[in-house]
Protein backbone atom coordinates (compact mmCIF):
# COMPACT_ATOMS: atom_id res chain seq x y z
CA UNK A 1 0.00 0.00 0.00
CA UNK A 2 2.93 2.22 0.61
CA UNK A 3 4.14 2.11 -2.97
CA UNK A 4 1.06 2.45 -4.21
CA UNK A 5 0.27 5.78 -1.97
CA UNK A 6 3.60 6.85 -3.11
CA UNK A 7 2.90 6.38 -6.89
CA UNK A 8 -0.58 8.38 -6.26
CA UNK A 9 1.54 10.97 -4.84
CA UNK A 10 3.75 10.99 -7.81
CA UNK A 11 0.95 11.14 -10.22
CA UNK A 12 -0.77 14.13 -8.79
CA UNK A 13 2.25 16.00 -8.51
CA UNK A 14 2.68 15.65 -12.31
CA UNK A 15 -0.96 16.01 -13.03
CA UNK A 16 -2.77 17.73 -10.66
CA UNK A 17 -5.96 17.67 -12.83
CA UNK A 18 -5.94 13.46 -12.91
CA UNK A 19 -8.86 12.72 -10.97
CA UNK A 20 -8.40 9.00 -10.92
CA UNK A 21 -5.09 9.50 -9.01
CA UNK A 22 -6.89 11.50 -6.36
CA UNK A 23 -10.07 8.68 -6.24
CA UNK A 24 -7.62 5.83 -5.68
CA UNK A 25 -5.43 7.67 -3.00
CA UNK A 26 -8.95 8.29 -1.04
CA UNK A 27 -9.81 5.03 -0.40
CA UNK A 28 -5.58 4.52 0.96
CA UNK A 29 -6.28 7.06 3.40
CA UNK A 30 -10.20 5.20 4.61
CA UNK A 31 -7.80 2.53 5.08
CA UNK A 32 -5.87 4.10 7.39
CA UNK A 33 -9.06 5.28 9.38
CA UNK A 34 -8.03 9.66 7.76
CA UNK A 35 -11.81 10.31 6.77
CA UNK A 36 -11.14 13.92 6.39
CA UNK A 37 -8.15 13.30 3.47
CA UNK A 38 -10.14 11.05 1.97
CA UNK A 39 -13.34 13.04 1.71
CA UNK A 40 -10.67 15.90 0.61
CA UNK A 41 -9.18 13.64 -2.17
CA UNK A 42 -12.91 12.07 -3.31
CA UNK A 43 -13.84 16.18 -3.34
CA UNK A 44 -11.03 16.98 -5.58
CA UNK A 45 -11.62 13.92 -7.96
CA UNK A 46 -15.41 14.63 -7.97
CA UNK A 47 -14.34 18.52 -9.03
CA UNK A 48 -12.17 17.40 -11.37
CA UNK A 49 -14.87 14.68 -12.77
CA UNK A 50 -18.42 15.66 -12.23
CA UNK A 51 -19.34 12.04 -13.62
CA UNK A 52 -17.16 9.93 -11.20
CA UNK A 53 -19.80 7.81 -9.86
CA UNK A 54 -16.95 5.75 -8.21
CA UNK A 55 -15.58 9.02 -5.98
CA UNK A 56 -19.01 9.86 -5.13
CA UNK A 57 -20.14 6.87 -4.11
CA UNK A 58 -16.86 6.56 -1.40
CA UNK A 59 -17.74 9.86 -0.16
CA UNK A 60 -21.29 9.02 0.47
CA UNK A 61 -20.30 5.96 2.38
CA UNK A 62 -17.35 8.26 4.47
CA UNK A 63 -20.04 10.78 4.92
CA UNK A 64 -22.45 8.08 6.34
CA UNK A 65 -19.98 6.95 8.41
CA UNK A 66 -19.34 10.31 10.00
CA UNK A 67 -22.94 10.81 11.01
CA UNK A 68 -23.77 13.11 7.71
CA UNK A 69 -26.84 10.57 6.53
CA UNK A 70 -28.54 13.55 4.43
CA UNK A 71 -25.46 14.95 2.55
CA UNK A 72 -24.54 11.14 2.04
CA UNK A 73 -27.95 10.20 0.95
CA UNK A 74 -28.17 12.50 -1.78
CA UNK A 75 -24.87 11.96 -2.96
CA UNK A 76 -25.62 8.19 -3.26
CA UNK A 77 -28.34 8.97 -5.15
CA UNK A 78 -26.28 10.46 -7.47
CA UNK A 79 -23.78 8.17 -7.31
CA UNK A 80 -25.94 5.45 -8.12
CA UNK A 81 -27.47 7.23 -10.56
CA UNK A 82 -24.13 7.80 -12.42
CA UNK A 83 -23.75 3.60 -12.43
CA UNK A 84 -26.22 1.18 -10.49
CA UNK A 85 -23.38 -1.27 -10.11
CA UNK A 86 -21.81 0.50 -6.97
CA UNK A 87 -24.94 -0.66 -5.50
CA UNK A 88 -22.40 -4.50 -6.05
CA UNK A 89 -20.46 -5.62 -3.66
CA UNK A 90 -18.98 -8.27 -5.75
CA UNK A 91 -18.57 -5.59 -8.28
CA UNK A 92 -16.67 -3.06 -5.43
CA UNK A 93 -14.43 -5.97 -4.69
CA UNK A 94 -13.46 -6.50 -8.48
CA UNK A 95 -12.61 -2.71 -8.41
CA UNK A 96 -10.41 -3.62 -5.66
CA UNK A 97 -12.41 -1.81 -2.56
CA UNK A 98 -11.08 -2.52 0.62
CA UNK A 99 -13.07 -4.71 3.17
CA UNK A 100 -14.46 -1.66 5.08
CA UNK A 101 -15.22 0.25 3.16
CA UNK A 102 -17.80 -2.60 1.22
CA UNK A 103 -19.01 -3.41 4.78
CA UNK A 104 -19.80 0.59 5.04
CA UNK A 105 -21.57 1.03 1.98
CA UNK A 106 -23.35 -2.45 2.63
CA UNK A 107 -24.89 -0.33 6.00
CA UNK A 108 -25.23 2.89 3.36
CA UNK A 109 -27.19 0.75 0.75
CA UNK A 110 -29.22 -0.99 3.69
CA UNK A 111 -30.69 2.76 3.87
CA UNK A 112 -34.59 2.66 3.35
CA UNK A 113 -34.39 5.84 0.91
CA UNK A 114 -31.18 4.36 -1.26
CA UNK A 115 -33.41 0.71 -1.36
CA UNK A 116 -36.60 2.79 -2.87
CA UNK A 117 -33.53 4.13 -5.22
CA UNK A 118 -32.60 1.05 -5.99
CA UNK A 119 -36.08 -0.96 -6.81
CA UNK A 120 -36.10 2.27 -9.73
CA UNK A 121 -33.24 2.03 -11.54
């Protein structure tokens, strides 16, 4: 994980704009329990990518986690809007989501409002 943090690190330094670089050092720092860099870093990627379903649906689940259920609710809405599939977990694991953060969204998607999502799309 260290090499990979370091090569996110690299990347953004020599493209600050790559939003994928930012996404994918977010879910290193959930890892190591820092909710407020990765929110930061799924922020920037989001900004950088207003279509990143994958960013927004890791800050929903961070949000959730920190007690901010309506921000996170309607960002998982969008998120899931964006692609249904990070409503997966077998899907987040193939995209190489860590453990806790699929158990997280698993409580996020449990939500009665993201389920009446859901039985839409």
């Amino acid at each position: 994980m260290a090499l990979a943090f370091a090569d996110f690190n690299k990347a953004i330094a020599l493209n600050p704009n790559y939003a994928l670089a930012y996404s994918n050092r977010g879910f290193i720092y959930y890892d190591q329990r820092k909710p407020e860099l990765a929110i930061a870093d799924w922020n920037t990627a989001i900004s950088l990518n207003l279509n990143n379903a994958e960013a927004r649906m890791a800050l929903a689940v961070t949000l959730y986690s920190q007690g901010e259920q309506t921000k996170a609710l309607a960002i998982a809405e969008k998120a899931l809007q964006l692609d249904k599939q990070f409503a997966d977990a077998a899907y987040l694991k193939k995209n190489l989501w860590g453990e806790k953060i699929i158990a997280d969204t698993q409580k996020l998607l449990s939500h009665p409002q993201i389920q009446a999502l859901l039985s839409r799309l």
